[in-house]
PDB file of N, CA and C in Angstrom:
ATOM      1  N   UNK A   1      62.344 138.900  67.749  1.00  0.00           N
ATOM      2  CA  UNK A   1      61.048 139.089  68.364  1.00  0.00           C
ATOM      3  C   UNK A   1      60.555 140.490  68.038  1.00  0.00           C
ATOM      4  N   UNK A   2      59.351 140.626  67.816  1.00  0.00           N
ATOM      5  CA  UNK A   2      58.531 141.850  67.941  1.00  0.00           C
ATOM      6  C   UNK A   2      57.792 142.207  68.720  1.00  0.00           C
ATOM      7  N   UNK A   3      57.715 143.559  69.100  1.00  0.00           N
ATOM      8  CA  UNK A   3      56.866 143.686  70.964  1.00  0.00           C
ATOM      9  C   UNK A   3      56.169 145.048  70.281  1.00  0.00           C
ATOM     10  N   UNK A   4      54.840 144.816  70.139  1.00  0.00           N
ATOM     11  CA  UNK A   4      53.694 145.696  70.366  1.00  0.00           C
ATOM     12  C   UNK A   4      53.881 146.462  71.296  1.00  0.00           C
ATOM     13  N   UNK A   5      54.326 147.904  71.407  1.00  0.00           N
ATOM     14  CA  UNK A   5      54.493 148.845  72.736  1.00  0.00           C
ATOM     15  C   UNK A   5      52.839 149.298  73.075  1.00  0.00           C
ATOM     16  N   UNK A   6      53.024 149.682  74.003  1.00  0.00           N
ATOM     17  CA  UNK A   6      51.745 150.663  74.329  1.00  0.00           C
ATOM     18  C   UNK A   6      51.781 151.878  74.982  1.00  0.00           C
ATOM     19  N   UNK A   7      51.156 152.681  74.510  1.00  0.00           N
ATOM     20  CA  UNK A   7      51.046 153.814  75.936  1.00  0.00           C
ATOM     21  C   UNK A   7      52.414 155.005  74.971  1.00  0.00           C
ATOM     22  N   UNK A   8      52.693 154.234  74.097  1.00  0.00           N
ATOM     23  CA  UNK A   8      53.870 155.406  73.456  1.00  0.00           C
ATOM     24  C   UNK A   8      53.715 155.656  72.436  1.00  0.00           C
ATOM     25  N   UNK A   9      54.854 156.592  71.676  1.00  0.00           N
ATOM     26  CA  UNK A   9      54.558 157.129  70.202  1.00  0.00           C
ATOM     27  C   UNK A   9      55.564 155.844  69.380  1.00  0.00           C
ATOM     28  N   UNK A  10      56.340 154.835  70.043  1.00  0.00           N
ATOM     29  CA  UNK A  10      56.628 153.930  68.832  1.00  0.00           C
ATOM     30  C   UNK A  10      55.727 152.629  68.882  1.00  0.00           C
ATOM     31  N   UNK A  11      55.689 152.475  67.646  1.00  0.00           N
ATOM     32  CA  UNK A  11      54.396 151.282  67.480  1.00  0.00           C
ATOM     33  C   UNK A  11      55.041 150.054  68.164  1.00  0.00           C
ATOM     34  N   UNK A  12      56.316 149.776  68.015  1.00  0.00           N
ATOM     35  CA  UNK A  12      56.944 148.103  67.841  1.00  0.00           C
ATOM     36  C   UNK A  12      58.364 148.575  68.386  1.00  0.00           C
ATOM     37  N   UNK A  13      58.809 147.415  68.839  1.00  0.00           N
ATOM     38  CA  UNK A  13      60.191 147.254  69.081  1.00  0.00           C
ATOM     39  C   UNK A  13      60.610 146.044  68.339  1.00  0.00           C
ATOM     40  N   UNK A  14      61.537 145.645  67.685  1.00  0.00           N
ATOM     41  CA  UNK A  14      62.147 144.414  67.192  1.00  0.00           C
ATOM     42  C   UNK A  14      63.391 144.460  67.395  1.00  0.00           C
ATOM     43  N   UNK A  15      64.047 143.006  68.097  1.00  0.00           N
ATOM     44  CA  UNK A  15      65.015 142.565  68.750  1.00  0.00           C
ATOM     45  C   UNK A  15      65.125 141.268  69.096  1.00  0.00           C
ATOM     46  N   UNK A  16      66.912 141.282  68.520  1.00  0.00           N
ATOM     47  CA  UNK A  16      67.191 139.785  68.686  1.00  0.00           C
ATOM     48  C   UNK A  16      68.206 139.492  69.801  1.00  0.00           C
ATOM     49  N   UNK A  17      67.763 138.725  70.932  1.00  0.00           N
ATOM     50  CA  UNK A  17      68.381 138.760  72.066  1.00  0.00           C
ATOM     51  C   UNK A  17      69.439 136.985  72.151  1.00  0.00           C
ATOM     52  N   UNK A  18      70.343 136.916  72.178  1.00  0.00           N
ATOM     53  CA  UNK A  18      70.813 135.392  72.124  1.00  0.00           C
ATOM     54  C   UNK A  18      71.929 135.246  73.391  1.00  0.00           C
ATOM     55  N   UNK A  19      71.542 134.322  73.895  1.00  0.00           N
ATOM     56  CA  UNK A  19      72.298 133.768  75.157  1.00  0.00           C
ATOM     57  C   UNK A  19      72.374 135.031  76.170  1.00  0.00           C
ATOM     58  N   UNK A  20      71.399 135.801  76.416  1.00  0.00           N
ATOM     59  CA  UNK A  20      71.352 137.223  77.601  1.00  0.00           C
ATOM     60  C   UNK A  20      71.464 138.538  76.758  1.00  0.00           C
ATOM     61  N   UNK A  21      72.093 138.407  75.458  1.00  0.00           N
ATOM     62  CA  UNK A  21      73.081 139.490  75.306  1.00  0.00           C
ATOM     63  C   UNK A  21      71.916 140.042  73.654  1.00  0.00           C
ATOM     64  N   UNK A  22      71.762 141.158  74.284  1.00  0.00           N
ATOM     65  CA  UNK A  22      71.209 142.112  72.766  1.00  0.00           C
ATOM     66  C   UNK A  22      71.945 142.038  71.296  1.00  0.00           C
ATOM     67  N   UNK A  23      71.892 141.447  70.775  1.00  0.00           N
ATOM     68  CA  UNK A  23      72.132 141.480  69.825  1.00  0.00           C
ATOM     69  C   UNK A  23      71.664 142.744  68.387  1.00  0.00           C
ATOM     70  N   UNK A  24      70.577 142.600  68.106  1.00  0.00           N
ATOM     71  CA  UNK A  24      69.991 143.670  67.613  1.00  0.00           C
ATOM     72  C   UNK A  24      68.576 144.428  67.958  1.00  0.00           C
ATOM     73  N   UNK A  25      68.764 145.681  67.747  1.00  0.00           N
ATOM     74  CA  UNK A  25      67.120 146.435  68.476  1.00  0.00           C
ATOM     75  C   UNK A  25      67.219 147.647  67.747  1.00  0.00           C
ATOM     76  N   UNK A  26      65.773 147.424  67.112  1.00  0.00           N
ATOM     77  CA  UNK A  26      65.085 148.979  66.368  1.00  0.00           C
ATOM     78  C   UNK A  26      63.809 148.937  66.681  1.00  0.00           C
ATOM     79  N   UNK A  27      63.155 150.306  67.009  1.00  0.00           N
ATOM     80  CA  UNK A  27      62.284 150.741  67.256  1.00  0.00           C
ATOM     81  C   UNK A  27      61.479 151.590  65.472  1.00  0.00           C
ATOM     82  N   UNK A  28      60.439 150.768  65.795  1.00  0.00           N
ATOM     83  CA  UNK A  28      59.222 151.362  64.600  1.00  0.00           C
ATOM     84  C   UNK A  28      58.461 152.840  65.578  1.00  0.00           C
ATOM     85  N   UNK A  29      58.837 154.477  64.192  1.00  0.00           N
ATOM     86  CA  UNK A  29      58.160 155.377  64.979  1.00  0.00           C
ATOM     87  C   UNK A  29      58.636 155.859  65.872  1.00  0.00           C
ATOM     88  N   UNK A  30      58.409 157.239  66.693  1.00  0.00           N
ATOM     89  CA  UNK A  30      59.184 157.102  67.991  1.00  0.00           C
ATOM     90  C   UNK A  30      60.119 158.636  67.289  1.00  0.00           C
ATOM     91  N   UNK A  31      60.573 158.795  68.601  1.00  0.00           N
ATOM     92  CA  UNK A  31      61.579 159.913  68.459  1.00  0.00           C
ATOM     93  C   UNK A  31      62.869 159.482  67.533  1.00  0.00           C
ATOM     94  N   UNK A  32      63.386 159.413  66.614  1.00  0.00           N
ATOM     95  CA  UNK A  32      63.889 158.866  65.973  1.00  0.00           C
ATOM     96  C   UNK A  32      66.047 158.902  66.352  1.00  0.00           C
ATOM     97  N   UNK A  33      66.352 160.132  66.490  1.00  0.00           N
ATOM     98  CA  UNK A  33      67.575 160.168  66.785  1.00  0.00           C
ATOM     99  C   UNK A  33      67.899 159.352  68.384  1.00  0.00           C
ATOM    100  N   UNK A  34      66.559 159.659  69.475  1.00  0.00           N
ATOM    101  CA  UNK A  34      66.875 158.922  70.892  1.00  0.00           C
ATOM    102  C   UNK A  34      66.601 157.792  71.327  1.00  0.00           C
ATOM    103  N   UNK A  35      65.806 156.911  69.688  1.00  0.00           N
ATOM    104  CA  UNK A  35      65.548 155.904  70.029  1.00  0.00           C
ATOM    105  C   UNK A  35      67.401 155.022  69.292  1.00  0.00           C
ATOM    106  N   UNK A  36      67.255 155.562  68.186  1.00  0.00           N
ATOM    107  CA  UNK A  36      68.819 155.202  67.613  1.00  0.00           C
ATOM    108  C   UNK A  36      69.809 155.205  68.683  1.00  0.00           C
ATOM    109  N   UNK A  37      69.779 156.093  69.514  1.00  0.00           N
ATOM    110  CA  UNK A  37      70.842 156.289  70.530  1.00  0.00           C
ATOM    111  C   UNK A  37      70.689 154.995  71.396  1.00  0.00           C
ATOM    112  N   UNK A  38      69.471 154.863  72.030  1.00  0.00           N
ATOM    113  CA  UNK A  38      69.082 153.870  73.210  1.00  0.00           C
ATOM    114  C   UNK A  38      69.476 152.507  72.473  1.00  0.00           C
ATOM    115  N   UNK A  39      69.005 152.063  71.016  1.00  0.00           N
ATOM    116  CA  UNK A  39      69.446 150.794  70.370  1.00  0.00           C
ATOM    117  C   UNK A  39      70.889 151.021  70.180  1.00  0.00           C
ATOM    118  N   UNK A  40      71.403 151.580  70.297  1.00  0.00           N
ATOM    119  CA  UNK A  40      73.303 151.785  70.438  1.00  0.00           C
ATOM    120  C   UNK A  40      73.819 151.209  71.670  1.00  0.00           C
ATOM    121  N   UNK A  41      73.108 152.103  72.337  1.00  0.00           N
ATOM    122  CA  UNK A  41      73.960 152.137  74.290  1.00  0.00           C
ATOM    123  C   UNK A  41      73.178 150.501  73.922  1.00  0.00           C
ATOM    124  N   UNK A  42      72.120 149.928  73.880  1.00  0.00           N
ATOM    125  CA  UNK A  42      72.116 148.370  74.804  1.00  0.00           C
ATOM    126  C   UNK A  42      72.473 147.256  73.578  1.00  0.00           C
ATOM    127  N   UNK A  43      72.528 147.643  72.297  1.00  0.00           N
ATOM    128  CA  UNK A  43      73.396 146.083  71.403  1.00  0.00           C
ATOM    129  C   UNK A  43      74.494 145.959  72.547  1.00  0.00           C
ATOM    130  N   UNK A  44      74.632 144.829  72.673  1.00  0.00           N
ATOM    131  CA  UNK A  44      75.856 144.075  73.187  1.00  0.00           C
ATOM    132  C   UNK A  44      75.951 143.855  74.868  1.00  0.00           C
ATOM    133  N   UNK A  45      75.121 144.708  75.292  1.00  0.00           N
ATOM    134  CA  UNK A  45      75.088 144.176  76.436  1.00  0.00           C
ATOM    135  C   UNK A  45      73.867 143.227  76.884  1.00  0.00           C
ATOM    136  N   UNK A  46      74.054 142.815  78.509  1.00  0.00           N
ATOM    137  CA  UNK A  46      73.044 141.745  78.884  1.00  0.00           C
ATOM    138  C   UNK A  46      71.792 142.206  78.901  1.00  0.00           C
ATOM    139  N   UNK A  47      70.870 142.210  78.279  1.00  0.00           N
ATOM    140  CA  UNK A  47      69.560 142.286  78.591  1.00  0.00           C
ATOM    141  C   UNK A  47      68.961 142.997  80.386  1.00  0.00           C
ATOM    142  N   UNK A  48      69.232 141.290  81.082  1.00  0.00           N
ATOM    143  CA  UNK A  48      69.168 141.747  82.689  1.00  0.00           C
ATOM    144  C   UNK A  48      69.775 143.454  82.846  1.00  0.00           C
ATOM    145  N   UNK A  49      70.895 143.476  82.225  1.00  0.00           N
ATOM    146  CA  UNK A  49      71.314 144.946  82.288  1.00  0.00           C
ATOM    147  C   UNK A  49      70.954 146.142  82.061  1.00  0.00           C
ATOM    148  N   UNK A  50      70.060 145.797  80.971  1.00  0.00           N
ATOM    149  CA  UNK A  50      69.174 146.711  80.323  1.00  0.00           C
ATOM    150  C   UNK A  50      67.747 147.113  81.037  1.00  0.00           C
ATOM    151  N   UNK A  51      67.112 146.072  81.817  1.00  0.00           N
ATOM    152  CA  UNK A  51      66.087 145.834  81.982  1.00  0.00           C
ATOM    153  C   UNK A  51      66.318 147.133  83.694  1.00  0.00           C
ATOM    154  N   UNK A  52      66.232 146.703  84.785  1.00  0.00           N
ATOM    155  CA  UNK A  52      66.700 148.134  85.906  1.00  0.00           C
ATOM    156  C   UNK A  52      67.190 149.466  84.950  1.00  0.00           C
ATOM    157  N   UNK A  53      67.565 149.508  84.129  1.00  0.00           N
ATOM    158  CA  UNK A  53      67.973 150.691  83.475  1.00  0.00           C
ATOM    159  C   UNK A  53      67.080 151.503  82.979  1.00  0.00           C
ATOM    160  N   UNK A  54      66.055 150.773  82.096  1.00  0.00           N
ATOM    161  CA  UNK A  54      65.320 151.592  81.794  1.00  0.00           C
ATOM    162  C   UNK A  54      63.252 151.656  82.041  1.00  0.00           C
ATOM    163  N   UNK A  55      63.590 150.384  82.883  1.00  0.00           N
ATOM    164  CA  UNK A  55      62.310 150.269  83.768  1.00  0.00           C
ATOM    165  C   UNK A  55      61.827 151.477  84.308  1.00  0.00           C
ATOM    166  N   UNK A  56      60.870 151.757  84.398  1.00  0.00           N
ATOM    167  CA  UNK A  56      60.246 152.923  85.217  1.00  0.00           C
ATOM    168  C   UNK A  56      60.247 154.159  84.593  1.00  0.00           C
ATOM    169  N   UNK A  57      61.278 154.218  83.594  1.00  0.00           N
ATOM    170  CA  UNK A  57      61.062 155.934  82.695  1.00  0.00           C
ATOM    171  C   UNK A  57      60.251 156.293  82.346  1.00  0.00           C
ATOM    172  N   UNK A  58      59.775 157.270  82.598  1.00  0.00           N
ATOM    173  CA  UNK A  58      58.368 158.022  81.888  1.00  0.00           C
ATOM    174  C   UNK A  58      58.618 159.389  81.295  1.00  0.00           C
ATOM    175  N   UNK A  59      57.670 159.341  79.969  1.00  0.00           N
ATOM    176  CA  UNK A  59      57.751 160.450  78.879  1.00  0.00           C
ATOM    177  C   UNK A  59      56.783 161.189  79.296  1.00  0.00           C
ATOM    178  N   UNK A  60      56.813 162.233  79.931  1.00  0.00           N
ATOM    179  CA  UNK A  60      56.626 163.436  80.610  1.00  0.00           C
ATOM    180  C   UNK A  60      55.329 163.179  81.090  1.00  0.00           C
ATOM    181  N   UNK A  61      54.060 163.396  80.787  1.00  0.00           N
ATOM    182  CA  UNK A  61      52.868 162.757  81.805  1.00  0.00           C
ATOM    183  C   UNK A  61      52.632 161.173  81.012  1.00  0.00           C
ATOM    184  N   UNK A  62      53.304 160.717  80.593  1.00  0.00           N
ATOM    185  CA  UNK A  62      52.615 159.190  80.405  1.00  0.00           C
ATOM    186  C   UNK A  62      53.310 158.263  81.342  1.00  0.00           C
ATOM    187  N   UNK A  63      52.516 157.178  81.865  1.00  0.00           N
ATOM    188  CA  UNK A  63      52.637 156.240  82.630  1.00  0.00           C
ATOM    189  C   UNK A  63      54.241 155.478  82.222  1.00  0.00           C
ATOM    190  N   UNK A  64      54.317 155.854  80.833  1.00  0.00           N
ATOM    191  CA  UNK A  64      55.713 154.908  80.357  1.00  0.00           C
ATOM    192  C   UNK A  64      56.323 155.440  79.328  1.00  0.00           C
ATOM    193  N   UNK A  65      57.067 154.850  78.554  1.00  0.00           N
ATOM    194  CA  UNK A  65      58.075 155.388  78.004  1.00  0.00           C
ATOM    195  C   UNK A  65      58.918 154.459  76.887  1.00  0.00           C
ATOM    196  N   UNK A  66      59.467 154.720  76.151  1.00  0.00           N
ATOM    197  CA  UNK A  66      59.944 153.968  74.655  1.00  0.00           C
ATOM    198  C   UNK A  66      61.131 153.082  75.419  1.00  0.00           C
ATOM    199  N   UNK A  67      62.295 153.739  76.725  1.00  0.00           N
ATOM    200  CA  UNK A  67      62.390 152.719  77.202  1.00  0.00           C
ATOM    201  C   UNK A  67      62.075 151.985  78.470  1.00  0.00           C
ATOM    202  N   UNK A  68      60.965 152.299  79.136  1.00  0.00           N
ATOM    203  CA  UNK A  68      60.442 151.472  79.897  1.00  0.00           C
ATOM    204  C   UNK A  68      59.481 150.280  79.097  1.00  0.00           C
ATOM    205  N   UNK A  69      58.812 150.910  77.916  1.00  0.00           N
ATOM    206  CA  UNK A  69      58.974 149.411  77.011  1.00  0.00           C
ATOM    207  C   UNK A  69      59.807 148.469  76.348  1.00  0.00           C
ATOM    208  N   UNK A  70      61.110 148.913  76.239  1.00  0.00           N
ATOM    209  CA  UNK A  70      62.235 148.122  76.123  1.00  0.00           C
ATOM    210  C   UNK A  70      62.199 147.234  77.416  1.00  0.00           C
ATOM    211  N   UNK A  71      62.282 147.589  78.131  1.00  0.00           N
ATOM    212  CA  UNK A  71      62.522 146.875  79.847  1.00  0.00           C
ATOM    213  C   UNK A  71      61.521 146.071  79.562  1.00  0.00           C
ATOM    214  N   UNK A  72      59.762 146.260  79.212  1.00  0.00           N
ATOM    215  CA  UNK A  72      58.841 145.085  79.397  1.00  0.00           C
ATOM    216  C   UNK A  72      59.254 144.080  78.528  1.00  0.00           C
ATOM    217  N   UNK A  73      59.368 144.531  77.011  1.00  0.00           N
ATOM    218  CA  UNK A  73      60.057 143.712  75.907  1.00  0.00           C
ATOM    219  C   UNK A  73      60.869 142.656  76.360  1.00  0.00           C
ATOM    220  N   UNK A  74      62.341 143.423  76.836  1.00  0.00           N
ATOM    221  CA  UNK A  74      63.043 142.633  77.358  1.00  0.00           C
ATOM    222  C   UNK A  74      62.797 141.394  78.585  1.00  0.00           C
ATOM    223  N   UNK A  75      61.702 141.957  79.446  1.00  0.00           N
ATOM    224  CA  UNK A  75      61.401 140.963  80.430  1.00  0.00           C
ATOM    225  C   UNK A  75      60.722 139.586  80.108  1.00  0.00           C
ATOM    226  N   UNK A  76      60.109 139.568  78.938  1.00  0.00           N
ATOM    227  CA  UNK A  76      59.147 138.767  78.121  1.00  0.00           C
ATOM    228  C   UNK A  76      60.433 137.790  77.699  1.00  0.00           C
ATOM    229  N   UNK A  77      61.345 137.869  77.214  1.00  0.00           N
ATOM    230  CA  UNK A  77      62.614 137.256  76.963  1.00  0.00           C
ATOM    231  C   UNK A  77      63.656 136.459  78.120  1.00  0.00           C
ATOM    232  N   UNK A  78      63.832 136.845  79.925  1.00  0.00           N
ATOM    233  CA  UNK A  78      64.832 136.795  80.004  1.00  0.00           C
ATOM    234  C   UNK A  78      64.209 136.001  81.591  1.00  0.00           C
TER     235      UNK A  78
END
């Protein structure tokens, strides 16, 4: 799947989620070493897991955040 972000500096998220569990996730754009990090920490775990985790983060005055759009991404899925 591909998820149009908004409100941030990465354009897209793409991710393949199968039976709960992250399988693969890269971010188009974006801070590049902390988005690599964030697609590290959640391959392999449950989604649901992911989703409270990074819901609600915000990048310093914006409403949201590279992963509080992971969390919407993910919710669209689960």
């Amino acid at each position: 799947m591909t998820y149009k972000t908004q409100g941030v500096c990465c354009r897209e998220i793409t991710l393949t989620v199968e039976d709960g569990i992250i399988k693969d996730l890269s971010f188009s754009n974006g801070c590049d070493g902390n988005l690599k990090g964030i697609a590290k920490l959640a391959k392999g775990r449950k989604a649901s897991e992911i989703i409270p985790l990074m819901n609600g983060i915000r990048c310093g005055p914006k409403a949201t955040s590279c992963p509080d759009q992971l969390a919407a991404a993910l919710r669209t899925l689960v």
